[in-house]
Protein backbone atom coordinates (compact mmCIF):
# COMPACT_ATOMS: atom_id res chain seq x y z
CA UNK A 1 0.00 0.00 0.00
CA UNK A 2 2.81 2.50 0.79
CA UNK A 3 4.18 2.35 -2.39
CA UNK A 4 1.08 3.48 -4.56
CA UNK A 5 0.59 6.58 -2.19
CA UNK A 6 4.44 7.47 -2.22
CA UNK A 7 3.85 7.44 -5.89
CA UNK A 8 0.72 9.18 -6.40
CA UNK A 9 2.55 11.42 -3.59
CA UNK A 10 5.64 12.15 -6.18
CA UNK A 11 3.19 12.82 -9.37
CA UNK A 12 1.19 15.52 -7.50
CA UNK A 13 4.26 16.81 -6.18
CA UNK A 14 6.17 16.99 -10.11
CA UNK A 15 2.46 18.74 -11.15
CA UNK A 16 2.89 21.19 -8.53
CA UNK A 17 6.33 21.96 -8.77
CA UNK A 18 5.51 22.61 -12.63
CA UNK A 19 2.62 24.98 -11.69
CA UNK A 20 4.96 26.91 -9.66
CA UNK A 21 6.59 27.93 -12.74
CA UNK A 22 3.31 29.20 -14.84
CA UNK A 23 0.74 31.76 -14.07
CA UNK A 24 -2.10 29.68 -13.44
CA UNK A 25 -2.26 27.80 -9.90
CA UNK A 26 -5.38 27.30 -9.42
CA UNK A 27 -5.71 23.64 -9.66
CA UNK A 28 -2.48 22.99 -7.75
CA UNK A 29 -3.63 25.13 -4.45
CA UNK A 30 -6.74 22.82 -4.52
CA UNK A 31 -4.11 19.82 -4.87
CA UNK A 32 -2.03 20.88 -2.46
CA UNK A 33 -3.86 19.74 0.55
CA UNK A 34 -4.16 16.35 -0.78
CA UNK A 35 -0.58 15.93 -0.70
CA UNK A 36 -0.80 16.19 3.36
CA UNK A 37 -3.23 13.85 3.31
CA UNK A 38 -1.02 11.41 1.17
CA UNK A 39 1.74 12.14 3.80
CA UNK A 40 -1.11 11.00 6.73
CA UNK A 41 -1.56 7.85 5.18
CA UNK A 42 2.04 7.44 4.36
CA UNK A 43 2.74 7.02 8.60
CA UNK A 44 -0.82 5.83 9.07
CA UNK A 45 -0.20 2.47 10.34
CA UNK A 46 3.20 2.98 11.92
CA UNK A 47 1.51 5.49 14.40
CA UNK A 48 1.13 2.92 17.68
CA UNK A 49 -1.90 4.51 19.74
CA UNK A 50 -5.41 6.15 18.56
CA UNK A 51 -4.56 9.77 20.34
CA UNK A 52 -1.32 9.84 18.72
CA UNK A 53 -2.99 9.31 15.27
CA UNK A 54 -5.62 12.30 16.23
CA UNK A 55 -2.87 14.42 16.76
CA UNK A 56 -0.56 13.33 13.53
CA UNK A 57 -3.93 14.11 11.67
CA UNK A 58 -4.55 17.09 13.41
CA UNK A 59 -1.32 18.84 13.03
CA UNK A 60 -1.00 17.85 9.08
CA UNK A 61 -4.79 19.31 8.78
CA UNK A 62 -3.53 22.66 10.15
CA UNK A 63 -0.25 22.59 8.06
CA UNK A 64 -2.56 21.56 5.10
CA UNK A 65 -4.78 24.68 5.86
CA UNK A 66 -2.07 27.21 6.51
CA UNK A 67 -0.94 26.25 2.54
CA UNK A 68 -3.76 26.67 1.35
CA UNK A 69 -4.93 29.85 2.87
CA UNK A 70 -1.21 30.89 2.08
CA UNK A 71 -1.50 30.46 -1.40
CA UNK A 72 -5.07 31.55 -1.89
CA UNK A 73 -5.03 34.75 0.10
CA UNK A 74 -1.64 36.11 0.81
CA UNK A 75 -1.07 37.83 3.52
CA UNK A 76 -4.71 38.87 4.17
CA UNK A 77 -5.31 36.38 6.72
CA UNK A 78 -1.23 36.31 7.65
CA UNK A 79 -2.44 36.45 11.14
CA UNK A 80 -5.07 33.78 10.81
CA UNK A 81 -1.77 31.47 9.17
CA UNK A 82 0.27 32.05 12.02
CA UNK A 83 -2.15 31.47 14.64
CA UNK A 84 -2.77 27.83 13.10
CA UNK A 85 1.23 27.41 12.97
CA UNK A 86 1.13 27.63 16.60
CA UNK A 87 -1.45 25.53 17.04
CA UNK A 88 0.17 22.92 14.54
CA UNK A 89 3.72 23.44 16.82
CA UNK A 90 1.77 23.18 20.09
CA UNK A 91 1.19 19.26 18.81
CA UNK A 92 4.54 18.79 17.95
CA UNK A 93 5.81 20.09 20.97
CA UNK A 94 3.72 17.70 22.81
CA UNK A 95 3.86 14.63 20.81
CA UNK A 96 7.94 15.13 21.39
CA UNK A 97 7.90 15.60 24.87
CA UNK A 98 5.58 12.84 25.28
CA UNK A 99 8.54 10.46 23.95
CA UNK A 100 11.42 11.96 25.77
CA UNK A 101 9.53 13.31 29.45
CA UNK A 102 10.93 10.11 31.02
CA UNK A 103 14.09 11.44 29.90
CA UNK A 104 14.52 14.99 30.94
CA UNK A 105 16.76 15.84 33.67
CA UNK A 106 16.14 19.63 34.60
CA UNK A 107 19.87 21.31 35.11
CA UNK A 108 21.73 24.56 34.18
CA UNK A 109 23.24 22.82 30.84
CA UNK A 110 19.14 22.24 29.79
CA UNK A 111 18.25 25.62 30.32
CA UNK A 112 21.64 27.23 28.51
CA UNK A 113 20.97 24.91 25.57
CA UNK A 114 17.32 25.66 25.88
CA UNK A 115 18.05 29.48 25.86
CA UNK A 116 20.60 29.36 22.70
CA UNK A 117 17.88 27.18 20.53
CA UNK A 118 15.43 30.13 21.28
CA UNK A 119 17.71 32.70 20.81
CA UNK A 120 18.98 32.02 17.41
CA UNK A 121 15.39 31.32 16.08
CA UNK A 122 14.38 34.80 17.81
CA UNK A 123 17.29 36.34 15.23
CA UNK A 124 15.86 34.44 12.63
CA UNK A 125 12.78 36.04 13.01
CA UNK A 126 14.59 39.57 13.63
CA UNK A 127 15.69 38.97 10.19
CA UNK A 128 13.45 37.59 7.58
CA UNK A 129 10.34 40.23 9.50
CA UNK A 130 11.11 43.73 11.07
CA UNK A 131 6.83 43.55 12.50
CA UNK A 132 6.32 43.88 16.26
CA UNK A 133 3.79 40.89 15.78
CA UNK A 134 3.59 38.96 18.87
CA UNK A 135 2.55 35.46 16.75
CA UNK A 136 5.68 35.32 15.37
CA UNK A 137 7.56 35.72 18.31
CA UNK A 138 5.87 32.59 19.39
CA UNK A 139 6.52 30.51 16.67
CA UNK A 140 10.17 31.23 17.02
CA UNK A 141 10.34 30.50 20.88
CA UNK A 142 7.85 27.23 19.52
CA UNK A 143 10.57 26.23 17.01
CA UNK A 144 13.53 26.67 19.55
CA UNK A 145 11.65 24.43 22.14
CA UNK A 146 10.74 22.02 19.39
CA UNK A 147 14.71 22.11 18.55
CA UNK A 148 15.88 21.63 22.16
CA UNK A 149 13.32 18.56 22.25
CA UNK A 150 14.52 16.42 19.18
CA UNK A 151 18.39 17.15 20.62
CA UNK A 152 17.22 15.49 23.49
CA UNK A 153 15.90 12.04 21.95
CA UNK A 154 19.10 9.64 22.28
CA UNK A 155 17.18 6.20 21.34
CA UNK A 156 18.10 6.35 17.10
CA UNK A 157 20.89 8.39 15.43
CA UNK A 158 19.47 7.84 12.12
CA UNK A 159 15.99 8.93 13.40
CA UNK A 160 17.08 11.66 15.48
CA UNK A 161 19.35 13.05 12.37
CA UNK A 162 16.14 12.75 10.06
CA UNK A 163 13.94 14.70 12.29
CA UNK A 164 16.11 17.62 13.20
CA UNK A 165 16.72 17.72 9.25
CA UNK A 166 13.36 18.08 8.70
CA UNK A 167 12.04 20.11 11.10
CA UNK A 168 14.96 22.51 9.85
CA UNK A 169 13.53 22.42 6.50
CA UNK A 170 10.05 23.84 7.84
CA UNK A 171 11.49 26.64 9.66
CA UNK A 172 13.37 27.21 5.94
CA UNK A 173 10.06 26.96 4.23
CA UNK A 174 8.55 29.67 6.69
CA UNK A 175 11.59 31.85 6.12
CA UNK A 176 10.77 31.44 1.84
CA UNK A 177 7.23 31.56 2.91
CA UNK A 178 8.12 35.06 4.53
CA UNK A 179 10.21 36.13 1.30
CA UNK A 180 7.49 34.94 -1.28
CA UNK A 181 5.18 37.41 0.34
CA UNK A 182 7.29 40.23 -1.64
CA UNK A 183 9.29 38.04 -4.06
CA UNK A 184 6.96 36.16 -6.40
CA UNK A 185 9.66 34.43 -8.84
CA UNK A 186 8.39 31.22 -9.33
CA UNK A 187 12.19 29.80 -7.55
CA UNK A 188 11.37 31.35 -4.72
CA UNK A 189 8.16 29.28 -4.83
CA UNK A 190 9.65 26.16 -5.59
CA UNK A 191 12.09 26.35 -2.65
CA UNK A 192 9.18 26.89 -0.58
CA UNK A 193 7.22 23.81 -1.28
CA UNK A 194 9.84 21.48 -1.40
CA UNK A 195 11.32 22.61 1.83
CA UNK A 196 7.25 22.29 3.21
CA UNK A 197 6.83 18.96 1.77
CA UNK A 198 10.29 17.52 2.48
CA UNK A 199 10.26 19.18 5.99
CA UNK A 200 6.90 17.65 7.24
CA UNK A 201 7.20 14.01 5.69
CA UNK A 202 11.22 13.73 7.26
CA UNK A 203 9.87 15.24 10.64
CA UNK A 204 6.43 13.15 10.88
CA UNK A 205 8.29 10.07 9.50
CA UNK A 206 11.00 10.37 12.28
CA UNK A 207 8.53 10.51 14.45
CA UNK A 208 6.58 7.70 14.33
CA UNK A 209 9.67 5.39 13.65
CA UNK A 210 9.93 5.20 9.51
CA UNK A 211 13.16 6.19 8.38
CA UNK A 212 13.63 7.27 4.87
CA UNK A 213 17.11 8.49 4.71
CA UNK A 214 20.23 6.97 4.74
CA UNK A 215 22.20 8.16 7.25
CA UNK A 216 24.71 6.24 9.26
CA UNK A 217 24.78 5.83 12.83
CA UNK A 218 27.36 6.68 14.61
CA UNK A 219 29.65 3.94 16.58
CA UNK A 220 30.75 7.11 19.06
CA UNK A 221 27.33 8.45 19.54
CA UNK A 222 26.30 12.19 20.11
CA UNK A 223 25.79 14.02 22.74
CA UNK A 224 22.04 15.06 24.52
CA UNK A 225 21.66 17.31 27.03
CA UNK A 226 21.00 15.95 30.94
């Protein structure tokens, strides 16, 4: 079953990638959300309880939404998208502490670490938006936190690589989201969707336990912080 959807997956992905590049998108922002829908029932049966699989659902729903009211509107409802960003990181945030809360030691190094992750995302969103808007300053602390949390799983190096990958693809595809606001050269576009779609199905993969890349582990190990 998994391979027909990966490949139905990659056809709707090549036709939107293609309407990136012409003038007329209307049929691939209606496709778009059926691409995170592809993704859900790419990890479907991997996903080991019912509330996890609510919450997997939930949070690709709101990513799927946030597209296509991206894409559709603009930034007339910018607000509206970053308010259901949150609400998608709030779910990642708690599906990853759920795996490692048996695992967190509260000490000085946590905190420092935890501090640095948030800082630099803070910057990152000094950077790419000079706004006071209090939303975004969430999703950067959100991002940092979710950051900290997938430096702390220890279990699978190939997993662990995978997911901090991906997640750092989303925060690139909010940063090209950001840019294609102003910029509309269909590169700019292409960047963006790629780095959504490749972020989201590394990150969701990782964490229900499917790995799709091939990266080595590593005999020494790495470091998490206790």
């Amino acid at each position: 079953m998994k391979k027909p959807i990966l490949l139905i997956f990659v056809l709707l992905l090549i036709l939107d990638l293609y309407h990136c590049t012409t003038k007329g998108q209307e049929i691939s922002i209606w496709l778009r959300p059926f691409q995170v829908v592809l993704m859900y029932l790419f990890v479907f049966k991997k996903i080991q309880s019912i509330k996890q699989q609510l919450l997997v659902l939930a949070a690709l729903l709101v990513a799927a939404i946030c597209e296509h009211l991206f894409y559709r509107f603009g930034s007339i409802y910018a607000s509206t998208v970053i308010t259901l960003i949150i609400v998608k990181n709030f779910i990642f945030v708690y599906l990853l502490y759920q795996q490692i809360k048996n695992r967190i030691v509260f000490s000085k190094r946590l905190l420092r670490w935890g501090i640095c992750y948030i800082t630099i995302l803070v910057i990152v969103r000094l950077l790419i938006d000079d706004s006071n808007s209090l939303l975004s300053y969430i999703v950067a602390v959100q991002s940092g936190l979710i950051l900290l949390f997938i430096s702390l799983q220890s279990n699978n190096f190939e997993l662990f690589g995978q997911q901090y990958l991906g997640y750092g693809l989303i925060i690139m595809s909010l940063v090209f989201g950001k840019i294609l606001i102003n910029d509309f050269r269909w590169f700019v576009e292409v960047i963006h969707r790629l780095a959504f779609l490749a972020g989201h199905t590394l990150f969701v993969c990782s964490l229900v336990g499917i790995k799709l890349l091939p990266i080595k582990s590593n005999t020494l190990g790495y470091q998490t912080v206790d």
